[in-house]
C-alpha atoms as a PDB file:
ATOM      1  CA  UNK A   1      -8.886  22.848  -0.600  1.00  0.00           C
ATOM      2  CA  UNK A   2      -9.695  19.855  -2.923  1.00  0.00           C
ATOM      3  CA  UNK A   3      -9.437  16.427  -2.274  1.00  0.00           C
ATOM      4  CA  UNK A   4      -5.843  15.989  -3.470  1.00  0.00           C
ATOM      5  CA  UNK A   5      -4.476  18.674  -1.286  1.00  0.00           C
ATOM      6  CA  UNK A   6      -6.547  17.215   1.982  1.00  0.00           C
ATOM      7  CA  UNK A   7      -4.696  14.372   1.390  1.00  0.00           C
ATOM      8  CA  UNK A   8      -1.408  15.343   1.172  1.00  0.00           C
ATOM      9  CA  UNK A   9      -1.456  17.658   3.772  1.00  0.00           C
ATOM     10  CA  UNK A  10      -2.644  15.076   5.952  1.00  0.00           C
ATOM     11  CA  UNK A  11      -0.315  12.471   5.053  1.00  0.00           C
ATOM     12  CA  UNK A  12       2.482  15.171   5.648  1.00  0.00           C
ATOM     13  CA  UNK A  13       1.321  15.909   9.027  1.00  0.00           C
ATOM     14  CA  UNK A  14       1.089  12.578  10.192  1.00  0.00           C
ATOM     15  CA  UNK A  15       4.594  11.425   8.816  1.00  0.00           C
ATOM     16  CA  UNK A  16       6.138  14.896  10.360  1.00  0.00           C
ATOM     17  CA  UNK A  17       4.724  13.295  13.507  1.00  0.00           C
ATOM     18  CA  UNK A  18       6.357   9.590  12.899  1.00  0.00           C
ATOM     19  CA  UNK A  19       9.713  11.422  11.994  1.00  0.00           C
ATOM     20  CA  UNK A  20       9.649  12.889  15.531  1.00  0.00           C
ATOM     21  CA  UNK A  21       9.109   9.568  17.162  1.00  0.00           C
ATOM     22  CA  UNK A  22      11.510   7.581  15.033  1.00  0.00           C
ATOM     23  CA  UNK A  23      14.205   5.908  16.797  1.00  0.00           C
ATOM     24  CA  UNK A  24      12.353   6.036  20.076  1.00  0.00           C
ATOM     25  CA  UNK A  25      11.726   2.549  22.178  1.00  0.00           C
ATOM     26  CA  UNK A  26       7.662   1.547  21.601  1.00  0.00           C
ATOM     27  CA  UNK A  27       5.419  -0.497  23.060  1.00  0.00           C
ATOM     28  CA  UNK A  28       4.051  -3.230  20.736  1.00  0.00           C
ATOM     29  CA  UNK A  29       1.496  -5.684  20.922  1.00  0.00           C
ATOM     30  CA  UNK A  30       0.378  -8.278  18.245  1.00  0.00           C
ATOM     31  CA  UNK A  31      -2.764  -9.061  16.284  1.00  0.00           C
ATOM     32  CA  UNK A  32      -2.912 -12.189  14.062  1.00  0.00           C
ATOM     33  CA  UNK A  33       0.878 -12.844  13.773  1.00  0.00           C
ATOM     34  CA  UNK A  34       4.320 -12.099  14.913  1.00  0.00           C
ATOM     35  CA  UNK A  35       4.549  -9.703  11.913  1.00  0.00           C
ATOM     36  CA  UNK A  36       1.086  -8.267  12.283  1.00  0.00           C
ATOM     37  CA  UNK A  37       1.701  -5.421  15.308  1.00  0.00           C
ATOM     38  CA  UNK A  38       0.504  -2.357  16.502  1.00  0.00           C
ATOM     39  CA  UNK A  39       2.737   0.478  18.843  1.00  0.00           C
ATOM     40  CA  UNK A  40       1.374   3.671  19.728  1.00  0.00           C
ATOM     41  CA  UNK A  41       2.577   5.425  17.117  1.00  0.00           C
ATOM     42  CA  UNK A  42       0.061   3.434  15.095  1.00  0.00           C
ATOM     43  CA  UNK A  43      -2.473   5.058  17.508  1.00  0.00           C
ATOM     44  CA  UNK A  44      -1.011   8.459  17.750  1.00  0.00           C
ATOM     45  CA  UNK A  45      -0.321   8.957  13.746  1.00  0.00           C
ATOM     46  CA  UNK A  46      -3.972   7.531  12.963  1.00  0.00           C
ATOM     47  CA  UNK A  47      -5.401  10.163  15.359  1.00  0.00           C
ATOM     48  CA  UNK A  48      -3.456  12.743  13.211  1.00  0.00           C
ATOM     49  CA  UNK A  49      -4.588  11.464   9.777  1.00  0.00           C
ATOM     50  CA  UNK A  50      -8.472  11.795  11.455  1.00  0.00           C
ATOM     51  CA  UNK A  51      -8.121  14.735  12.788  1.00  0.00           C
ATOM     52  CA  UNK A  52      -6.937  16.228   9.964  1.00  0.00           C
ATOM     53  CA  UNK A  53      -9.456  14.826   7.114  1.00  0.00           C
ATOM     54  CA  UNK A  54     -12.612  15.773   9.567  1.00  0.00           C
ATOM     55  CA  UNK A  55     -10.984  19.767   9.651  1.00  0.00           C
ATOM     56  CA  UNK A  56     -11.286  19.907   6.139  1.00  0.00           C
ATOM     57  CA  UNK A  57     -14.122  17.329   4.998  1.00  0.00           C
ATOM     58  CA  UNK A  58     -15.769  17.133   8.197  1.00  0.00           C
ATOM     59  CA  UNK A  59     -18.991  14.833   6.849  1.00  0.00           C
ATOM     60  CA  UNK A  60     -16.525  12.520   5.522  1.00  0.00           C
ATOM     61  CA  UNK A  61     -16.421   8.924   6.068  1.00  0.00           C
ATOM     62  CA  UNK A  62     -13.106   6.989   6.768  1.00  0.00           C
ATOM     63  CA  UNK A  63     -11.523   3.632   6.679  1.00  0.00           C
ATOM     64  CA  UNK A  64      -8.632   3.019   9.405  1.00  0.00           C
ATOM     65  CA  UNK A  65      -6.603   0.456  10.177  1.00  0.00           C
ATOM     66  CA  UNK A  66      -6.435   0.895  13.805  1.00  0.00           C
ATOM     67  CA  UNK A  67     -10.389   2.452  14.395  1.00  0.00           C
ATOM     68  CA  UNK A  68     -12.170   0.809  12.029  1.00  0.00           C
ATOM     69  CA  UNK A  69     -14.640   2.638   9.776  1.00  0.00           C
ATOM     70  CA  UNK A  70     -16.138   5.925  11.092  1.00  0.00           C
ATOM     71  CA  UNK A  71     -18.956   8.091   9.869  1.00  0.00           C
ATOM     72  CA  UNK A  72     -21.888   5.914   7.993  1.00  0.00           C
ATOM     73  CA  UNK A  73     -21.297   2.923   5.394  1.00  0.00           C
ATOM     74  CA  UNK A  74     -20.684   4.969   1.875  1.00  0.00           C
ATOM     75  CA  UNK A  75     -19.495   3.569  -1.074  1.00  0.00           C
ATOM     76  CA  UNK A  76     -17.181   6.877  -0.679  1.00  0.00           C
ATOM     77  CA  UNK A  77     -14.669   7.617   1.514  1.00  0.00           C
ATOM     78  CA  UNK A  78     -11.354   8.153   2.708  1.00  0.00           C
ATOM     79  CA  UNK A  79      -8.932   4.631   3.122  1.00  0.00           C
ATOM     80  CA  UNK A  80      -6.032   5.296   5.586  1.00  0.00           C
ATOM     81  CA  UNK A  81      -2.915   3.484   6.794  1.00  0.00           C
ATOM     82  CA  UNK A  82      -1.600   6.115   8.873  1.00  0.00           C
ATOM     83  CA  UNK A  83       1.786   3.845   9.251  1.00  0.00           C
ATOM     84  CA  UNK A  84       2.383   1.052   6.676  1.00  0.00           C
ATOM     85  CA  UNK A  85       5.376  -1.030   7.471  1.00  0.00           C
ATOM     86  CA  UNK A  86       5.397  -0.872  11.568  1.00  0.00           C
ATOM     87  CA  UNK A  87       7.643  -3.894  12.024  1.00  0.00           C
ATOM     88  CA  UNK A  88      10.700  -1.616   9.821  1.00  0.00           C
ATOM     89  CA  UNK A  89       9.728   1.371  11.353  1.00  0.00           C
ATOM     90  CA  UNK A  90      10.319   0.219  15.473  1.00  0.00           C
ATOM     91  CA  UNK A  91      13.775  -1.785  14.166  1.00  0.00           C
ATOM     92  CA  UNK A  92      14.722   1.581  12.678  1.00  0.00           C
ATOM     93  CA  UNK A  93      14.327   0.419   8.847  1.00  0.00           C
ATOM     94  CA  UNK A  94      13.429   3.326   7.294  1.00  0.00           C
ATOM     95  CA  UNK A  95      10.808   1.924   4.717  1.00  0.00           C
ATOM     96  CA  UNK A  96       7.561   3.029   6.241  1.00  0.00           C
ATOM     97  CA  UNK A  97       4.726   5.567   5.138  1.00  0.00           C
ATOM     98  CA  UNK A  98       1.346   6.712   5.388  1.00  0.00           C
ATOM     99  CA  UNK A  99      -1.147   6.059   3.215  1.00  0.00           C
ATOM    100  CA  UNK A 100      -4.205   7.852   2.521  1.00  0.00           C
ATOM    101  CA  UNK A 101      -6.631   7.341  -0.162  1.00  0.00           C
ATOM    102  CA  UNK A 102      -9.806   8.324  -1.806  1.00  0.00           C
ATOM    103  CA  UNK A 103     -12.639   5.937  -3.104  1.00  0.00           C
ATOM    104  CA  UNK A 104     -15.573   6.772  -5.376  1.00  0.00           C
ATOM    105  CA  UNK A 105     -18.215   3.927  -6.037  1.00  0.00           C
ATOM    106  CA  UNK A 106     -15.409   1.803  -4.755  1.00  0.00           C
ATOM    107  CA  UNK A 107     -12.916   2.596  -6.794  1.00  0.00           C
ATOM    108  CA  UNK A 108      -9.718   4.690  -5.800  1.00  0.00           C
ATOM    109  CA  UNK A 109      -9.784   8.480  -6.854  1.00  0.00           C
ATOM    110  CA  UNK A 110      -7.300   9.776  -4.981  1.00  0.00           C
ATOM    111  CA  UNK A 111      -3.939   8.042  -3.756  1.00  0.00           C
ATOM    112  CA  UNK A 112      -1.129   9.512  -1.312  1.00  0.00           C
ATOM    113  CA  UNK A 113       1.442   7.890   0.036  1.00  0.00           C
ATOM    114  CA  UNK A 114       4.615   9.563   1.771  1.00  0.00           C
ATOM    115  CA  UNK A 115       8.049   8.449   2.967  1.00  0.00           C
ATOM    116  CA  UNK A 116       8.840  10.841   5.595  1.00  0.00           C
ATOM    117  CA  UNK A 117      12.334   9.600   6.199  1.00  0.00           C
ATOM    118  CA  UNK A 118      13.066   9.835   2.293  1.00  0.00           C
ATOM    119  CA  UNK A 119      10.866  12.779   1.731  1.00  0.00           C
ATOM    120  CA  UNK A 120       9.303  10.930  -0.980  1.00  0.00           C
ATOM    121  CA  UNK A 121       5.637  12.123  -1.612  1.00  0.00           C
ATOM    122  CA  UNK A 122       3.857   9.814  -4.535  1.00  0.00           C
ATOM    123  CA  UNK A 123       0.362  11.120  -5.506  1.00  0.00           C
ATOM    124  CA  UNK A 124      -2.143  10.383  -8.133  1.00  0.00           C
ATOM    125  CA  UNK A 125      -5.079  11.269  -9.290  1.00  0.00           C
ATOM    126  CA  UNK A 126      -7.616   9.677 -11.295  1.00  0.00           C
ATOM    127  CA  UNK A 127      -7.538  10.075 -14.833  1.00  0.00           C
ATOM    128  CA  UNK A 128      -4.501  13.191 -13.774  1.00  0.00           C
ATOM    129  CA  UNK A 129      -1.347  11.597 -13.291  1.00  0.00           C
ATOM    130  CA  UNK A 130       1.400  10.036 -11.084  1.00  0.00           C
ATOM    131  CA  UNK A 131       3.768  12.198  -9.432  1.00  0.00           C
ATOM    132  CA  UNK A 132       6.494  11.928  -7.304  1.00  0.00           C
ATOM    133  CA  UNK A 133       7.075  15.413  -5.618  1.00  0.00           C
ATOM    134  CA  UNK A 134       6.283  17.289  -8.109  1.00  0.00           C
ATOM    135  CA  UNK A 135       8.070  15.306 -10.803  1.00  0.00           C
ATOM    136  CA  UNK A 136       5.122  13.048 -13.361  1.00  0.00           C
ATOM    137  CA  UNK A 137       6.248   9.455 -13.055  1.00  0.00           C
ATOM    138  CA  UNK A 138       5.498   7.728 -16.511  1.00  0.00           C
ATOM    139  CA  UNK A 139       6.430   3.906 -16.220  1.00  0.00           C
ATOM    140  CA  UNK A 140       8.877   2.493 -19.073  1.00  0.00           C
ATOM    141  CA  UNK A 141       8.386  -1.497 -20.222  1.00  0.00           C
ATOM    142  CA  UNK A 142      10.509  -3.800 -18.427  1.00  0.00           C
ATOM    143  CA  UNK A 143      10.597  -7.537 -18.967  1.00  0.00           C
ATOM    144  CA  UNK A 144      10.166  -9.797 -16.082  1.00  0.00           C
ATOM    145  CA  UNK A 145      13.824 -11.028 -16.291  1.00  0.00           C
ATOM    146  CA  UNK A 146      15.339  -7.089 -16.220  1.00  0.00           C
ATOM    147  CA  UNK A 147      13.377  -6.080 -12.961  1.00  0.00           C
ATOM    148  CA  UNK A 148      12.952  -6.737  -9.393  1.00  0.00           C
ATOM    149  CA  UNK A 149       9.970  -7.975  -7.618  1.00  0.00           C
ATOM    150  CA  UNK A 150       8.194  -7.362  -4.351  1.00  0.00           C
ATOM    151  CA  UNK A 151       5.515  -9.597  -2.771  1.00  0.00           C
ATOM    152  CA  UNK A 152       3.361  -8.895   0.384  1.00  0.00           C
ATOM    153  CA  UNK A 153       2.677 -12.211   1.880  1.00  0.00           C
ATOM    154  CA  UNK A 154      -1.337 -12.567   3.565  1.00  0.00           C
ATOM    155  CA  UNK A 155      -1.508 -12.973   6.885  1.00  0.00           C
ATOM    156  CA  UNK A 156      -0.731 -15.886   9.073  1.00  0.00           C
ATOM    157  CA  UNK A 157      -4.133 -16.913   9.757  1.00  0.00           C
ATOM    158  CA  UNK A 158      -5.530 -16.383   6.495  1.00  0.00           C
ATOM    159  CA  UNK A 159      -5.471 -19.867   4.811  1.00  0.00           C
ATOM    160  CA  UNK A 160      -2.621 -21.175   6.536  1.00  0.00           C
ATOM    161  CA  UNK A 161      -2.714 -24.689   4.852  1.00  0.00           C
ATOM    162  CA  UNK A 162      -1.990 -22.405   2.017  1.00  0.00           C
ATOM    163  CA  UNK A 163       1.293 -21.103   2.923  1.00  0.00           C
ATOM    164  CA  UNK A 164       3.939 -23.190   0.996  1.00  0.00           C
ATOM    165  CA  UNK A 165       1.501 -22.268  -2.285  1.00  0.00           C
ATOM    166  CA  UNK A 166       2.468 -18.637  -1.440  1.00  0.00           C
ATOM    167  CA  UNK A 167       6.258 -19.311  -0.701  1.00  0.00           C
ATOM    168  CA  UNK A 168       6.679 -21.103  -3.744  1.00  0.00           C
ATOM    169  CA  UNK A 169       5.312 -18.237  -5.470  1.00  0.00           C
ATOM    170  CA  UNK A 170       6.931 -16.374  -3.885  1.00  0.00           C
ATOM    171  CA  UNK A 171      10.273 -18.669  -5.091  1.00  0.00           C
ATOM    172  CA  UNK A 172       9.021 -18.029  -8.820  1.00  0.00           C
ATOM    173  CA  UNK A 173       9.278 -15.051  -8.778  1.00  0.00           C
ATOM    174  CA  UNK A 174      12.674 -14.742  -7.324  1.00  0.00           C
ATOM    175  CA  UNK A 175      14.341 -17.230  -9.800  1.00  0.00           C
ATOM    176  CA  UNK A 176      11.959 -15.241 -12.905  1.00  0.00           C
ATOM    177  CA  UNK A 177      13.276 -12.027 -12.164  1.00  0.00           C
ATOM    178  CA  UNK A 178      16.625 -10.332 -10.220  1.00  0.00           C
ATOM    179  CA  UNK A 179      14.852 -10.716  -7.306  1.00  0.00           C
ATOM    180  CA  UNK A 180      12.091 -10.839  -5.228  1.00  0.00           C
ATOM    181  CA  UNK A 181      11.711  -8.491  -2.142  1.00  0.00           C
ATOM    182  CA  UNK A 182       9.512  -8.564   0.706  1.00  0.00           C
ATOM    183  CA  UNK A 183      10.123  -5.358   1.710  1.00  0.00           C
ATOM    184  CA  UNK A 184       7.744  -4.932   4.573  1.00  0.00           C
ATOM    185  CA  UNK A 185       5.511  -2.306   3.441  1.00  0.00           C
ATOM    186  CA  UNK A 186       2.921  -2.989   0.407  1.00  0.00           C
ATOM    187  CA  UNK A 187       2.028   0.404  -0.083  1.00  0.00           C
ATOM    188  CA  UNK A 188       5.799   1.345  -0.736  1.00  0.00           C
ATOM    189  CA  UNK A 189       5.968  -1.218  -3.096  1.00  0.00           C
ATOM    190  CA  UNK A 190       3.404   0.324  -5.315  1.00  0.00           C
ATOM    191  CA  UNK A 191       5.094   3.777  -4.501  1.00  0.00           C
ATOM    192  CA  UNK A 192       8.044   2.015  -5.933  1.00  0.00           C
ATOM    193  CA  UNK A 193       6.907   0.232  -8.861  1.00  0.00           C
ATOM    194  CA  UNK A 194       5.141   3.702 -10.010  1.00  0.00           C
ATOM    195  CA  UNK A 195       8.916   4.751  -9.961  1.00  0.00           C
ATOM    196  CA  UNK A 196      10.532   1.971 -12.356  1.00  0.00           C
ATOM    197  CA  UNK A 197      12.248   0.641  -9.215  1.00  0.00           C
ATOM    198  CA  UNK A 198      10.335  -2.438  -9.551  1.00  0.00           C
ATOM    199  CA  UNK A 199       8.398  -4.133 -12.149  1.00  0.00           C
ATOM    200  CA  UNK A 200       6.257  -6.142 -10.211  1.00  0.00           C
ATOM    201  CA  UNK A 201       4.440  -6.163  -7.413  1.00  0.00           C
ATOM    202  CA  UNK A 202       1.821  -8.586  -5.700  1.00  0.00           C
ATOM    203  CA  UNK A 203       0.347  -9.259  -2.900  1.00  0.00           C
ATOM    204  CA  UNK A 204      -2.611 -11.738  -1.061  1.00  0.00           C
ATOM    205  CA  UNK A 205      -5.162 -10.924   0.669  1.00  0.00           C
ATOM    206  CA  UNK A 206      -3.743  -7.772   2.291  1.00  0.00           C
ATOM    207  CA  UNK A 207      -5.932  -5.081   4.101  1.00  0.00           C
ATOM    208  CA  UNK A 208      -6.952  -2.758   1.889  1.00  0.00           C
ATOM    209  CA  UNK A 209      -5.674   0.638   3.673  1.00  0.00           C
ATOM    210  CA  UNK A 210      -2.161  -1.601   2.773  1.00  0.00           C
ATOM    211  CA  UNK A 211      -2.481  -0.636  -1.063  1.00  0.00           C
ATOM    212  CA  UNK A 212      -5.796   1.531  -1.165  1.00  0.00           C
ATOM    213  CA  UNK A 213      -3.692   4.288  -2.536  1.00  0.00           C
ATOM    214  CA  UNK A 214      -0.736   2.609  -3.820  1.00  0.00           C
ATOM    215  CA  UNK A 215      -3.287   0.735  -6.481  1.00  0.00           C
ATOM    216  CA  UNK A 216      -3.983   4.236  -8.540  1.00  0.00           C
ATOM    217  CA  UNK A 217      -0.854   5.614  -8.274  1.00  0.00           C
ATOM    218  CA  UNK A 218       0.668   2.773  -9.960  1.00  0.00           C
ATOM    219  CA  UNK A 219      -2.128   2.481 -12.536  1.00  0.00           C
ATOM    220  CA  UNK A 220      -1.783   6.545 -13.285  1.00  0.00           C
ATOM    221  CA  UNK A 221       2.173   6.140 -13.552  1.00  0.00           C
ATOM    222  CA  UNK A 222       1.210   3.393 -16.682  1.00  0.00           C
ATOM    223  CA  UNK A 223       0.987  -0.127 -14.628  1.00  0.00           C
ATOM    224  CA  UNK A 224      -1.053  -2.675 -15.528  1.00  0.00           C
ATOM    225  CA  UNK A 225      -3.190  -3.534 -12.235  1.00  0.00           C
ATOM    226  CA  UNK A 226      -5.577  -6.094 -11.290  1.00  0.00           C
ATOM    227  CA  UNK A 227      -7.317  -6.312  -8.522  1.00  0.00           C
ATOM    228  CA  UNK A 228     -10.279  -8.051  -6.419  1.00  0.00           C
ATOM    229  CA  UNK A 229     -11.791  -7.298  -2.752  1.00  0.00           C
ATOM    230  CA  UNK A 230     -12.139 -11.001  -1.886  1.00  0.00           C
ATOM    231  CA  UNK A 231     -13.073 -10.362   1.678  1.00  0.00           C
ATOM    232  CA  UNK A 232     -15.473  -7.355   2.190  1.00  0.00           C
ATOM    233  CA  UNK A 233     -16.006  -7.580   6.076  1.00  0.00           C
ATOM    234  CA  UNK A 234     -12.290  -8.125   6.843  1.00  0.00           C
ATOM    235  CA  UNK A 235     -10.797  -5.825   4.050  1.00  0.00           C
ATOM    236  CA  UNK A 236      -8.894  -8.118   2.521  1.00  0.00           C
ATOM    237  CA  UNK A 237      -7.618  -7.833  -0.957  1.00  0.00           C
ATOM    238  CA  UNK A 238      -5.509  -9.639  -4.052  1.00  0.00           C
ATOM    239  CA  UNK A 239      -3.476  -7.772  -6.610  1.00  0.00           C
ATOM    240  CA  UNK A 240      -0.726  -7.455  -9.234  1.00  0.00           C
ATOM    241  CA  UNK A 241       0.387  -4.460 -10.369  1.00  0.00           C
ATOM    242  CA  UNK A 242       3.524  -4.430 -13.201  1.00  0.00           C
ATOM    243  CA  UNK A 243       4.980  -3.434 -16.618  1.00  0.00           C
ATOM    244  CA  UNK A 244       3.019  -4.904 -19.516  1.00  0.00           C
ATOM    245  CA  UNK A 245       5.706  -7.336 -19.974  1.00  0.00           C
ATOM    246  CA  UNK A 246       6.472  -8.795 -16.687  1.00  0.00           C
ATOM    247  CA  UNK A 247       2.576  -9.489 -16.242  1.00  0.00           C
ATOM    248  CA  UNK A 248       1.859 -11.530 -19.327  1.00  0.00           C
ATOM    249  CA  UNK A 249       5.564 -13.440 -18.657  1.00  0.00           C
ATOM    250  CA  UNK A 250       4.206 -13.429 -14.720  1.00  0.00           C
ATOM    251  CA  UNK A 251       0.929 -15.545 -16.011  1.00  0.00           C
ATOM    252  CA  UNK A 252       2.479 -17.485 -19.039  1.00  0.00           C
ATOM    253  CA  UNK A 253       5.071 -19.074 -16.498  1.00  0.00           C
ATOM    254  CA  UNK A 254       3.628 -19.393 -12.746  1.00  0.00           C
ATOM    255  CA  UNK A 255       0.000 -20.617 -12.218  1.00  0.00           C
ATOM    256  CA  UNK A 256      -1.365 -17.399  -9.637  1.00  0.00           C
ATOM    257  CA  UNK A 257      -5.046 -19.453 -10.257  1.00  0.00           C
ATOM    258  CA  UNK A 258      -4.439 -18.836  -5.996  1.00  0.00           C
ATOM    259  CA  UNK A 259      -4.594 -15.121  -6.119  1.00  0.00           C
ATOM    260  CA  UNK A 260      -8.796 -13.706  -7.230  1.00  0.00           C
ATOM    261  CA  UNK A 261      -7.971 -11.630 -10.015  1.00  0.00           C
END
């Protein structure tokens, strides 16, 4: 079984395991912010993921959300988010995934990330492709002004002094385009814009199991991405990802010099 097939397998099993939980009443506690939780489910689908990668690439080494790294430092291994979008999922939104990725050198090979509750499976690989079940996503042009946005906002404790920068942004973007979304789940977002459903998507200093995945499948579908690691201990990552259009009207009109790309 190659990489590819590890992946989605794993991602599969983890968000048949979500599905069976959805709906249910879980216990929650937070990290840095109201926004930023974790339930058991978190726990339980992360276990999954891990369990699943070691069966079939048991020397592997793997990024979590939830555990941390495991196996030794590489500049190679898997990057999982075994439930992006937590908040939607326990108030029964159903815009939530998992997403599981591959990085060589540091740079994403493999990307997986599946919808359970809309059965939507997006998967790329590098140099391969974008697909959405089966189907080869290839991303038309759209001008800022024709599309909708998404943004993923950082933390509350990064930078807080920061945060009207970001909301006016944020603002920008909204009055730029039809609309700006923050939809709750970054990886999604990517998963989206790889389908024409957006044209632009950014985000600050997110974790990188957020969009770890999300990154190459928009890239592979015919985005243009940036992106920088600006935080190495704490994961933390900037990024746009859009039509060819809406980024060069995205930089021409609203000064991102806040976002490392």
């Amino acid at each position: 079984m190659n990489k590819l097939e590890i992946a989605i397998n794993s991602a599969v099993s983890a968000g048949d395991l979500l599905m069976e939980h959805y709906g249910k009443i879980h216990e929650t506690k937070n990290k840095e912010s109201l926004r930023d939780i974790v339930s058991e489910i978190d726990t339980l689908s992360e276990s999954k993921v891990i369990s699943s990668l070691k069966e079939y690439d048991p020397n592997c080494t793997i990024l979590t959300e939830e555990s941390g790294l495991i196996g030794p430092e590489s500049d190679s291994k898997w990057i999982v988010d075994a439930l992006d979008g937590t908040v939607n999922y326990i108030h029964n939104v159903p815009l939530f995934c998992v997403s599981i990725s591959y990085w060589v050198d540091n740079k994403p090979s493999i990307g997986v990330i599946y919808n359970p509750h809309s059965s939507e499976i997006f998967y790329a690989e590098k140099g391969v492709g974008c697909f959405v079940n089966r189907q080869r996503l290839r991303l038309e042009d759209c001008k800022l002004e024709d599309g909708l946005t998404a943004m993923a906002f950082s933390g509350k404790a990064h930078k807080p002094d920061m945060r009207p920068t970001e909301f006016g942004i944020f603002g920008q973007l909204n009055d730029l385009s039809q609309g700006c979304l923050r939809t709750g789940s970054a990886a999604m977002n990517l998963g989206y814009l790889s389908y024409g459903k957006f044209s632009l998507v950014v985000g600050k200093a997110n974790k990188l199991w957020d969009v770890a995945a999300g990154l190459l499948i928009a890239e592979e579908a015919g985005a243009t991405v940036k992106f920088n690691i600006i935080d190495k201990k704490n994961h933390l990552i900037d990024y746009i990802a859009s039509t060819p259009s809406s980024q060069k009207k995205v930089f021409t009109d609203i000064d991102l010099s806040y976002f490392d790309l």
